[in-house]
N, C-alpha and C. Protein backbone atom coordinates (compact mmCIF):
# COMPACT_ATOMS: atom_id res chain seq x y z
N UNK A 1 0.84 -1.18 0.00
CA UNK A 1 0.00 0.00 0.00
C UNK A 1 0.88 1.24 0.00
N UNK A 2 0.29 2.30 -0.60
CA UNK A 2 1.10 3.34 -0.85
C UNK A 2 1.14 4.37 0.20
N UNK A 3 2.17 4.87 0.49
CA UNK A 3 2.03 5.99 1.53
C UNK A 3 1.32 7.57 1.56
N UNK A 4 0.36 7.57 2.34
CA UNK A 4 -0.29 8.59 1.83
C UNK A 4 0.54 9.82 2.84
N UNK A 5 0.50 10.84 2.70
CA UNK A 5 0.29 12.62 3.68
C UNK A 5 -0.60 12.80 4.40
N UNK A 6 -0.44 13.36 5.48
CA UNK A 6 -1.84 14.01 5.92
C UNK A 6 -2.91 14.34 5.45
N UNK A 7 -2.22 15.41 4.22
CA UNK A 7 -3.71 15.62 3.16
C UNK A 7 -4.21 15.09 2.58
N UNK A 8 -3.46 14.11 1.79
CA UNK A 8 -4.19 12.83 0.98
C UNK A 8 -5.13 12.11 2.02
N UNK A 9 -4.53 11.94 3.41
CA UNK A 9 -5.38 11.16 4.39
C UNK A 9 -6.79 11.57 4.76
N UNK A 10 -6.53 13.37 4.48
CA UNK A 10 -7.51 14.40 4.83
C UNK A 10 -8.91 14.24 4.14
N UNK A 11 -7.99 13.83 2.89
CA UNK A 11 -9.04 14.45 1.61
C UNK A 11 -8.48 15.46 1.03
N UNK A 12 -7.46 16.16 1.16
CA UNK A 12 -7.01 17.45 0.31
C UNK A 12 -6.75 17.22 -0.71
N UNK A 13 -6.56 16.17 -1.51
CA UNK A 13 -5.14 15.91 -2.40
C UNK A 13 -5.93 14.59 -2.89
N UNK A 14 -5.62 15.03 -4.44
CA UNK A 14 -5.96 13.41 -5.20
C UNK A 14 -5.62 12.22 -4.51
N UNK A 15 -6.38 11.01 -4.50
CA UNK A 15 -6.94 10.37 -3.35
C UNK A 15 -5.53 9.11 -4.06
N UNK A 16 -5.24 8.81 -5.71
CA UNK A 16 -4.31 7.99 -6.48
C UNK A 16 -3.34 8.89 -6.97
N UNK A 17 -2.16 8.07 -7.17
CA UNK A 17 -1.20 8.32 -7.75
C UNK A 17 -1.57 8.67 -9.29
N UNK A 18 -1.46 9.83 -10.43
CA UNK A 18 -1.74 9.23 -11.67
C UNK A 18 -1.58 10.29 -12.30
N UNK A 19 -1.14 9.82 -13.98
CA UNK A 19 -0.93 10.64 -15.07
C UNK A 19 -1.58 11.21 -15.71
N UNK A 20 -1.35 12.27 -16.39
CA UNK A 20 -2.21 12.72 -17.11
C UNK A 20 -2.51 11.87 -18.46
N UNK A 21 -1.65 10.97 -19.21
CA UNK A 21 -1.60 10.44 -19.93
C UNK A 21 -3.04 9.22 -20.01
N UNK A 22 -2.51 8.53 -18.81
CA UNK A 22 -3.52 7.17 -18.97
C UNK A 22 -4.78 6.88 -18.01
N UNK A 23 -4.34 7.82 -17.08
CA UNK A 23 -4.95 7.97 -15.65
C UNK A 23 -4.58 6.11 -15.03
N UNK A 24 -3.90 6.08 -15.01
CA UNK A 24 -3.65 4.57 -14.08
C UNK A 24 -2.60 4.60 -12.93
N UNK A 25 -2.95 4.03 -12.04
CA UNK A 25 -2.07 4.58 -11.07
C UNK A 25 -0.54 4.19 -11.03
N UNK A 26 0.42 5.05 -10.90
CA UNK A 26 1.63 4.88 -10.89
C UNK A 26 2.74 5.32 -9.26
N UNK A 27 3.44 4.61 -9.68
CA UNK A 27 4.79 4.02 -8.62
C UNK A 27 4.60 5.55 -7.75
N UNK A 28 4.94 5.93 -6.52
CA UNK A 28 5.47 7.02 -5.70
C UNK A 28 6.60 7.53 -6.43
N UNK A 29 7.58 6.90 -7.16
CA UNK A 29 8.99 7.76 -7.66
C UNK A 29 8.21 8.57 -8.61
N UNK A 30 7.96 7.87 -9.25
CA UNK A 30 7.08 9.20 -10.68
C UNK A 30 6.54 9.95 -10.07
N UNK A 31 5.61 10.30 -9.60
CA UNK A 31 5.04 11.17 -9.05
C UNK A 31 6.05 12.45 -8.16
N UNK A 32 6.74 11.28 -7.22
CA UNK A 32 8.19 12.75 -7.08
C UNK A 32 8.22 13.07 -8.18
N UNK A 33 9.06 12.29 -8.88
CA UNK A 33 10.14 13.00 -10.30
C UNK A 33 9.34 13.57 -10.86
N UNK A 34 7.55 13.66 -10.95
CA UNK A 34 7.24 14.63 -11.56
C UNK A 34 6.87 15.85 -10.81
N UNK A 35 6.61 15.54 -9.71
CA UNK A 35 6.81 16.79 -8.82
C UNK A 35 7.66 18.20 -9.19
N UNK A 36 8.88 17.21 -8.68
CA UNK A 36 10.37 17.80 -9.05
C UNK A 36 10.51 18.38 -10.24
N UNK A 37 10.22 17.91 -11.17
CA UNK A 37 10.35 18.41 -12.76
C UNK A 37 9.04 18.98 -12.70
N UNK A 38 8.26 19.58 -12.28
CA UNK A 38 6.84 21.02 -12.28
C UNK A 38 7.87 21.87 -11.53
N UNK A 39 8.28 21.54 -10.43
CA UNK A 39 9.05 22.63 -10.00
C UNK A 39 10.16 23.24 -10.38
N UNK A 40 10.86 22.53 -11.27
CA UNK A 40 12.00 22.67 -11.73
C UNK A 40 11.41 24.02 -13.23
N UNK A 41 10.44 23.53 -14.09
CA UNK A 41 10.07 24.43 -15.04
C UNK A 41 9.71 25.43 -14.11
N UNK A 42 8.67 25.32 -13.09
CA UNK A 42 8.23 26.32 -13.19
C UNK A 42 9.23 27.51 -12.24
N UNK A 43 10.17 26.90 -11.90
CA UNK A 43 11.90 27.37 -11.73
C UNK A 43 12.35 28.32 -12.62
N UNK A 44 12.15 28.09 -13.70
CA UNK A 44 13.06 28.51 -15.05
C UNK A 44 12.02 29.48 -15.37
N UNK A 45 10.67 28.74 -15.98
CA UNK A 45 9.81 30.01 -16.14
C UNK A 45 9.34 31.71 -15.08
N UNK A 46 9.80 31.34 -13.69
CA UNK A 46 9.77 32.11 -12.81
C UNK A 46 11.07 33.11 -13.37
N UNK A 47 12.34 32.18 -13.57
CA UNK A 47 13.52 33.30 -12.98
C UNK A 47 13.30 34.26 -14.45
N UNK A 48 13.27 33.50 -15.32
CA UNK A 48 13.11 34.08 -16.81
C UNK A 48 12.18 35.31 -16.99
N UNK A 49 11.22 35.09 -16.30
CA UNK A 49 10.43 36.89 -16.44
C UNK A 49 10.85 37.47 -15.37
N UNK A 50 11.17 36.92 -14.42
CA UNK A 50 11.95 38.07 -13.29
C UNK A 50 13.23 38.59 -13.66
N UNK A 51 13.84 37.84 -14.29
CA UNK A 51 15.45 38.54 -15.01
C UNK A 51 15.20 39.73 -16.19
N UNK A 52 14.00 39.56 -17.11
CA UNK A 52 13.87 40.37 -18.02
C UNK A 52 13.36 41.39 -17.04
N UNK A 53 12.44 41.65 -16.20
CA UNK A 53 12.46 42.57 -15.56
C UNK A 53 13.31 43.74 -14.70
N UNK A 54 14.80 42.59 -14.61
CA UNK A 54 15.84 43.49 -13.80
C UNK A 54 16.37 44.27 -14.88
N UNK A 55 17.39 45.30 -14.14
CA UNK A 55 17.79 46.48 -15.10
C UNK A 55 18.88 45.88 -16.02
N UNK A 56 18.83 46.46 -17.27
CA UNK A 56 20.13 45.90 -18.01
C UNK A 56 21.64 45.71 -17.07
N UNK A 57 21.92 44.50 -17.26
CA UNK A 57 23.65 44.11 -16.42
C UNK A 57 23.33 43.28 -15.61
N UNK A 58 22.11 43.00 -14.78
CA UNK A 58 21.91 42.64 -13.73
C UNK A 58 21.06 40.85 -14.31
N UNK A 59 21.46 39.92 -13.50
CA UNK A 59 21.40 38.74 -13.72
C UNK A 59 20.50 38.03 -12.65
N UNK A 60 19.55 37.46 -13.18
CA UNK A 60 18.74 36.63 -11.89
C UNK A 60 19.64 35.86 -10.59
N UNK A 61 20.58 35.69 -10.82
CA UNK A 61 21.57 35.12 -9.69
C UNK A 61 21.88 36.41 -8.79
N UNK A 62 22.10 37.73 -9.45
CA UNK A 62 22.45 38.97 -8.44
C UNK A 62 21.27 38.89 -7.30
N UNK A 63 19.97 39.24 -8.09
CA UNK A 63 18.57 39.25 -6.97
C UNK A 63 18.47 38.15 -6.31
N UNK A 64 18.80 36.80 -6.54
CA UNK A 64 18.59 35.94 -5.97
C UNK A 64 19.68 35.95 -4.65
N UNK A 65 20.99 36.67 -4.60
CA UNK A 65 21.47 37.02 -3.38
C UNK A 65 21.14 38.10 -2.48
N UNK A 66 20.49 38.86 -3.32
CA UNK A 66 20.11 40.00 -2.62
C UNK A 66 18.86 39.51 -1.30
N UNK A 67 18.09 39.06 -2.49
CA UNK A 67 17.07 38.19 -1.85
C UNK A 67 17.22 37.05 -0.70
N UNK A 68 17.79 36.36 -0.72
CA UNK A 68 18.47 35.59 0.37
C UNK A 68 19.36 36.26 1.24
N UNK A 69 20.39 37.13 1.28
CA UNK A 69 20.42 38.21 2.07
C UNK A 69 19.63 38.78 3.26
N UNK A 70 18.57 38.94 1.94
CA UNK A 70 17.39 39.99 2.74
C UNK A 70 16.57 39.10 3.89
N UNK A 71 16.43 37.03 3.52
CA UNK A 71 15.95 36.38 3.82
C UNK A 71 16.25 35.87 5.48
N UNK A 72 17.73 35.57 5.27
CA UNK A 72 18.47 34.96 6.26
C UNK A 72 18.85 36.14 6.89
N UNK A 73 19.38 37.24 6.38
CA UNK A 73 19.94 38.37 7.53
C UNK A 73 21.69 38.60 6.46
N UNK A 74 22.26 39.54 6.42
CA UNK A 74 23.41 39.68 5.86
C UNK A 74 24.52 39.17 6.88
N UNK A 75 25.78 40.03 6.75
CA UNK A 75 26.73 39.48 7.24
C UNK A 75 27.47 38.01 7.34
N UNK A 76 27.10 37.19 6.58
CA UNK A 76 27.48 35.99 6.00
C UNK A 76 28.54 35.96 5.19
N UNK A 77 29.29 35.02 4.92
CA UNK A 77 30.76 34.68 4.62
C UNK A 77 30.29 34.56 2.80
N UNK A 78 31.15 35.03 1.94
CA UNK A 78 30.92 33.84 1.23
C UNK A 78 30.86 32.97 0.97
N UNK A 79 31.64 31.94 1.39
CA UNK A 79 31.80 30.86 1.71
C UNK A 79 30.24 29.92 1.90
N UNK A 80 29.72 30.77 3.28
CA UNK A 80 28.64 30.41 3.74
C UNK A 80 27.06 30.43 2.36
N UNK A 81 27.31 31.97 1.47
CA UNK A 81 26.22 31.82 0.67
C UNK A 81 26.31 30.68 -0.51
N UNK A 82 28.36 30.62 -0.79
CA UNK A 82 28.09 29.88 -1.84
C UNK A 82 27.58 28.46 -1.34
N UNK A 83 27.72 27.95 -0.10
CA UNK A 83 26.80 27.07 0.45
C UNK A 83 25.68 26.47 0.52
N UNK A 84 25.10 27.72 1.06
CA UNK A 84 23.74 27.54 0.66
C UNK A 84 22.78 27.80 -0.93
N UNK A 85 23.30 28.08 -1.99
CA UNK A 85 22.96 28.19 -3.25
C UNK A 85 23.90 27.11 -3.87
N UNK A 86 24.62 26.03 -3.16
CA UNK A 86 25.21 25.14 -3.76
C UNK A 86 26.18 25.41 -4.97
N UNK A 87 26.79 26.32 -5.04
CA UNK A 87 27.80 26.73 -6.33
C UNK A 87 29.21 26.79 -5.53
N UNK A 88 30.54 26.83 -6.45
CA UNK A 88 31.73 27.09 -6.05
C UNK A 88 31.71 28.14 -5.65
N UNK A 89 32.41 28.53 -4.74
CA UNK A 89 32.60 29.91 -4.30
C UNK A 89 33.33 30.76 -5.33
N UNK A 90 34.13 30.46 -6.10
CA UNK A 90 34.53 30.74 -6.79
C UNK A 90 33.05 31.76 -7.88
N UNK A 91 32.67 30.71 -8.14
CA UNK A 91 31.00 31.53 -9.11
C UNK A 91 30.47 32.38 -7.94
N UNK A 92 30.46 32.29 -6.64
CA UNK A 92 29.92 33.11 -5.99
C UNK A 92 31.01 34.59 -5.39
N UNK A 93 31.72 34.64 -5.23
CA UNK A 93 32.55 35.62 -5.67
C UNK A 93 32.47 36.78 -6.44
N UNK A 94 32.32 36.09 -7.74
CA UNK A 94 32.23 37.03 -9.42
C UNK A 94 30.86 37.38 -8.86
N UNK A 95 29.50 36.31 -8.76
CA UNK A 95 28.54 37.18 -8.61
C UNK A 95 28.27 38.84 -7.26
N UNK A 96 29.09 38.07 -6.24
CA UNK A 96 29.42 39.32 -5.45
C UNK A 96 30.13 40.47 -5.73
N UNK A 97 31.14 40.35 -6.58
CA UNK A 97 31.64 41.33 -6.84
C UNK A 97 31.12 42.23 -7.92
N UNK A 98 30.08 41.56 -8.82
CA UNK A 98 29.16 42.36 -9.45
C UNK A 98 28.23 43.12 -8.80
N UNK A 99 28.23 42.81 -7.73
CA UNK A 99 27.23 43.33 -7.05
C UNK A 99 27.47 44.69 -6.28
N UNK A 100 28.93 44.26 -5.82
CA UNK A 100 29.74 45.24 -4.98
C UNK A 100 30.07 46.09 -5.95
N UNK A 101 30.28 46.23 -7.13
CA UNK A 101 30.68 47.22 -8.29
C UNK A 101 29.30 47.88 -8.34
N UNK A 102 28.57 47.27 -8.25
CA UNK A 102 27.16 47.96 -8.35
C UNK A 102 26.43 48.86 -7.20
N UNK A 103 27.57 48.33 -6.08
CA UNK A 103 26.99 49.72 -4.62
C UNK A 103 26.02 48.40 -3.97
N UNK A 104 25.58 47.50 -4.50
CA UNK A 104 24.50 47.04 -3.84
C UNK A 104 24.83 45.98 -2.39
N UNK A 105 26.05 45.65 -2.54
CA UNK A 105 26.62 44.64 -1.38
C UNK A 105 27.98 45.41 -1.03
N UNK A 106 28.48 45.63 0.11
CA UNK A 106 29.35 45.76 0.91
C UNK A 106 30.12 44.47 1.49
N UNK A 107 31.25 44.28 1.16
CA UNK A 107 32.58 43.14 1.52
C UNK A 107 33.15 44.05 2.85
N UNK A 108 33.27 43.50 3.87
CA UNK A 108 33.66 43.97 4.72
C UNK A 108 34.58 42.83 5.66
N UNK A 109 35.87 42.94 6.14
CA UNK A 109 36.09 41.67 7.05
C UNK A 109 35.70 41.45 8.50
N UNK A 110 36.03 39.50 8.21
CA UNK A 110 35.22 39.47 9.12
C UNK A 110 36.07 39.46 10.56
N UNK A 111 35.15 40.22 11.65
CA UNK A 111 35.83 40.35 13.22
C UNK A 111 36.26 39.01 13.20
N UNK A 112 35.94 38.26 13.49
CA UNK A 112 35.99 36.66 13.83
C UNK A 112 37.46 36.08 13.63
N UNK A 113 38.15 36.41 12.11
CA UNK A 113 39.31 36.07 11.49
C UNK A 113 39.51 37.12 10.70
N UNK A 114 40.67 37.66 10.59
CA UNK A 114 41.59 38.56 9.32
C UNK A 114 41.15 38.27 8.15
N UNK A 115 40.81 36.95 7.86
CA UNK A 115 41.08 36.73 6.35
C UNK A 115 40.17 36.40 5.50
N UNK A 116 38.65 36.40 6.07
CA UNK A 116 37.74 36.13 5.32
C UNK A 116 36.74 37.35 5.54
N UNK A 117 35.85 37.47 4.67
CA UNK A 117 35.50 38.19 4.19
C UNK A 117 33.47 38.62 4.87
N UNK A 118 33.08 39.43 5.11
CA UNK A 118 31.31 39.41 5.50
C UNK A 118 30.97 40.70 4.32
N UNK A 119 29.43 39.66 4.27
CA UNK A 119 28.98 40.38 3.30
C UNK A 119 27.37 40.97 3.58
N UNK A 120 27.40 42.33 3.31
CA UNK A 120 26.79 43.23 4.09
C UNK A 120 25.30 43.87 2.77
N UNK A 121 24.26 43.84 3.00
CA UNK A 121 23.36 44.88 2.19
C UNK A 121 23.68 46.21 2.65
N UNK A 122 23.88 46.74 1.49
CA UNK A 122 23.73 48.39 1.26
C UNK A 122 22.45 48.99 1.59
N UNK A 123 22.65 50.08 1.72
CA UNK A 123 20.84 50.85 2.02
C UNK A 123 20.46 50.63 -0.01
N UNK A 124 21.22 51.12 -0.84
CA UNK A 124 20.95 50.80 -2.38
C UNK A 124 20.39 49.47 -2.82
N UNK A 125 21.31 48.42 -2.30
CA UNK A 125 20.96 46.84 -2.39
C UNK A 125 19.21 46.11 -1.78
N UNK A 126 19.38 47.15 -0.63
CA UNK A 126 17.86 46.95 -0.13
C UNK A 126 17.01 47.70 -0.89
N UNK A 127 17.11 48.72 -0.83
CA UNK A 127 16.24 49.63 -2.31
C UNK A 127 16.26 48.48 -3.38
N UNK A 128 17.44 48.11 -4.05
CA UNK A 128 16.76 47.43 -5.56
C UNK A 128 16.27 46.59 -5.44
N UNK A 129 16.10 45.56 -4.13
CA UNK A 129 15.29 44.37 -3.92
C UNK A 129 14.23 44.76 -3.96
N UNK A 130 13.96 45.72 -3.00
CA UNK A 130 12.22 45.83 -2.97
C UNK A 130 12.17 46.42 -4.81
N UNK A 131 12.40 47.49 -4.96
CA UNK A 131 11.54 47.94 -6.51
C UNK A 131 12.03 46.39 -7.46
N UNK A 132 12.40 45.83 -7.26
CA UNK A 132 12.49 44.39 -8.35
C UNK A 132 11.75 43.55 -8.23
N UNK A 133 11.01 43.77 -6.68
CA UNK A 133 10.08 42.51 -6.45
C UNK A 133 8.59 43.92 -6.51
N UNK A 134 8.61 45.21 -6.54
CA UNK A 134 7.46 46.00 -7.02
C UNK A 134 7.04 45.60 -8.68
N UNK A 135 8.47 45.82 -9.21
CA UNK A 135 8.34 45.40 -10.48
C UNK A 135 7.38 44.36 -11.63
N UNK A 136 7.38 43.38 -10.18
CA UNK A 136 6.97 42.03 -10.59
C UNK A 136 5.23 42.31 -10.68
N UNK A 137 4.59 43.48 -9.79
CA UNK A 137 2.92 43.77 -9.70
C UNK A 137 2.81 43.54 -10.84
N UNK A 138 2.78 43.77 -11.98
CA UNK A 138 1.94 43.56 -13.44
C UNK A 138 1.56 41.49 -13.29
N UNK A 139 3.29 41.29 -13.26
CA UNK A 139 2.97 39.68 -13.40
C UNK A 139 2.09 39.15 -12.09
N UNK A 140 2.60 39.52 -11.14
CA UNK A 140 1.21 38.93 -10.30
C UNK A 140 0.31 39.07 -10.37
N UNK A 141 -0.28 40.57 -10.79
CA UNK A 141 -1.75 40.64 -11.27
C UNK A 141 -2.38 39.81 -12.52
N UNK A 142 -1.13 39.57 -13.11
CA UNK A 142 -1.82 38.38 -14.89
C UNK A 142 -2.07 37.05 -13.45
N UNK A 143 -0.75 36.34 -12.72
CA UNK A 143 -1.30 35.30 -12.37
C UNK A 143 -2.88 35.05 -11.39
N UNK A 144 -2.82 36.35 -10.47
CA UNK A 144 -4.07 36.67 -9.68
C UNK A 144 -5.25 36.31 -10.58
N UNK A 145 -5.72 36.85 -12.21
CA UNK A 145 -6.58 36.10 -12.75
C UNK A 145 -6.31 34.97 -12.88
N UNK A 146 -5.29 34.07 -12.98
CA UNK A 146 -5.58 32.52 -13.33
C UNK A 146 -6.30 31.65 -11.93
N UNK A 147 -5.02 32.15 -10.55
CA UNK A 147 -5.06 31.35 -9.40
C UNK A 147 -5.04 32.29 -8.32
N UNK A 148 -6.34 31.96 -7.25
CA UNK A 148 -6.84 33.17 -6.15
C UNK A 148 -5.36 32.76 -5.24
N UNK A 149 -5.08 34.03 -4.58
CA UNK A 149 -4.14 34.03 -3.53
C UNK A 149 -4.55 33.01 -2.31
N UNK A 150 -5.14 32.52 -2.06
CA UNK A 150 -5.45 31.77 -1.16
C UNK A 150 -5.34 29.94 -1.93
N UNK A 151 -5.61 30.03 -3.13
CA UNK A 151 -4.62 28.88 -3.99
C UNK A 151 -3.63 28.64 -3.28
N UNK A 152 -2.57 29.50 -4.04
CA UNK A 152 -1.63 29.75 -3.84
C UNK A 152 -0.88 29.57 -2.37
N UNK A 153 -1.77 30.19 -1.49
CA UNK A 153 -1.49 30.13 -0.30
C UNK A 153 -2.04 28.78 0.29
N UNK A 154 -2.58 28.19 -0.02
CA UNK A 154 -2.81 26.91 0.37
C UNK A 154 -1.47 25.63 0.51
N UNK A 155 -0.95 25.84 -1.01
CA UNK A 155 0.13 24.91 -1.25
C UNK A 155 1.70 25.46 -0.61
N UNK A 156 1.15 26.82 -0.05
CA UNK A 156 3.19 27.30 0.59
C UNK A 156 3.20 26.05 1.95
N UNK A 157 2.31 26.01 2.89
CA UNK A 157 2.71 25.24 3.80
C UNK A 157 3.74 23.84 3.24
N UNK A 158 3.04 23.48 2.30
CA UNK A 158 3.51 22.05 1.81
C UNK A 158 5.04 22.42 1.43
N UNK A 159 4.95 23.25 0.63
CA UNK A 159 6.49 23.49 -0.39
C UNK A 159 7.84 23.78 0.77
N UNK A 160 7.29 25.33 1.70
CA UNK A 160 7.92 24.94 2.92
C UNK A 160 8.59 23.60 3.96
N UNK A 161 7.32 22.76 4.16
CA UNK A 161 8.26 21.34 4.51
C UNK A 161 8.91 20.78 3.97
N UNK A 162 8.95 20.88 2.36
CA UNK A 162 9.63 19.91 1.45
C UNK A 162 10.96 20.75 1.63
N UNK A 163 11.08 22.26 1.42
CA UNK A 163 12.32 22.87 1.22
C UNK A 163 13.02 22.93 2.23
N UNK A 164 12.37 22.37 3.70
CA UNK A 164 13.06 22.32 5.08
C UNK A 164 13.56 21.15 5.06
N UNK A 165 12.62 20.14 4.76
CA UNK A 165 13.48 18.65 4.75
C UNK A 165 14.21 18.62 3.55
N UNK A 166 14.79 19.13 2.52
CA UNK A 166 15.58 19.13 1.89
C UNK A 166 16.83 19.90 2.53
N UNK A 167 16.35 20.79 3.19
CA UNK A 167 17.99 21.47 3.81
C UNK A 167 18.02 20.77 4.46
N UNK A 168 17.63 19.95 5.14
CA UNK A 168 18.43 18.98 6.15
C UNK A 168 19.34 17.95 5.85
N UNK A 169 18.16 17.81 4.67
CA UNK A 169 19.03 16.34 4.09
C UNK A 169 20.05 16.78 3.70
N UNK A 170 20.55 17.86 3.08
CA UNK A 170 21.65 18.31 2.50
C UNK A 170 22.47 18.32 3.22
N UNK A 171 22.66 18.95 4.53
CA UNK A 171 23.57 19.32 5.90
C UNK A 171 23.25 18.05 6.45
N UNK A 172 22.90 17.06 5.76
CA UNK A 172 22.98 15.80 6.70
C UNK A 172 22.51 15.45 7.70
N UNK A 173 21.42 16.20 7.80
CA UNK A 173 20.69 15.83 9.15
C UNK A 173 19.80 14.57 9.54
């Protein structure tokens, strides 16, 4: 027997596993992997109109630190962000230092040790986060006609646990 969720148990949530193709019920991995791959497009289709929206130079990876920044709190190592966005530090670096050319992040060292580095939001850096995520009102208002905010808001609880038990698993917990 297959393992259900709370909600499936609830009643929230299609009661079988199944495709759009045949409607027959299929394995728990598919259903992840297709999970995973909805989230993954709708990954790409997200960053893709949010990048055309940033100002010429500026790259969906810049906001996406700004944004996490803004999330976790600044003063973090690089080290530590390229961590948590899973890239070499090395790629995280260049993206900081685009950033720092841009006024928007402050490199400052860290008390702790001489030799590494904290990385700080600017009063500018906080300014372009918010007008980049103002920016975005047109597109939320197109999605607001497809899916009511309370949609929407229905499925964050879920996505939240998944993205918590995924940081764990990552840090090995």
């Amino acid at each position: 027997m297959a393992r259900k969720s709370r909600q499936v148990r609830a009643g929230h949530w299609r009661k079988s596993y199944v495709t759009h193709d045949d409607e027959q019920p299929q394995l728990p991995q598919k259903v992840y992997f297709q999970f995973f791959n909805e989230i993954g497009i709708i990954s790409q289709l997200g960053s893709a109109f949010m990048e055309a929206l940033l100002p010429p130079g500026f790259l969906i990876s810049h906001f996406s630190v700004l944004n996490h920044l803004t999330r976790v709190c600044d003063g973090r190592t690089p080290l530590e962000i390229a961590r948590a966005f899973q890239v070499p530090k090395t790629t995280m670096t260049h993206t900081l230092s685009g950033l720092e050319r841009h006024g928007l992040v402050q490199l400052r060292p860290n008390p702790k040790d001489g030799r590494s580095k904290q990385v700080w939001l600017t009063d500018a850096g906080r300014q372009f986060h918010l007008e980049a995520i103002r920016n975005l009102d047109p597109q939320f208002a197109k999605l607001n006609e497809a899916f009511r905010p309370d949609e929407i808001a229905g499925i964050l609880p879920l996505l939240v646990q998944i993205r918590e038990y995924l940081d764990a698993m990552r840090n090995g917990e």
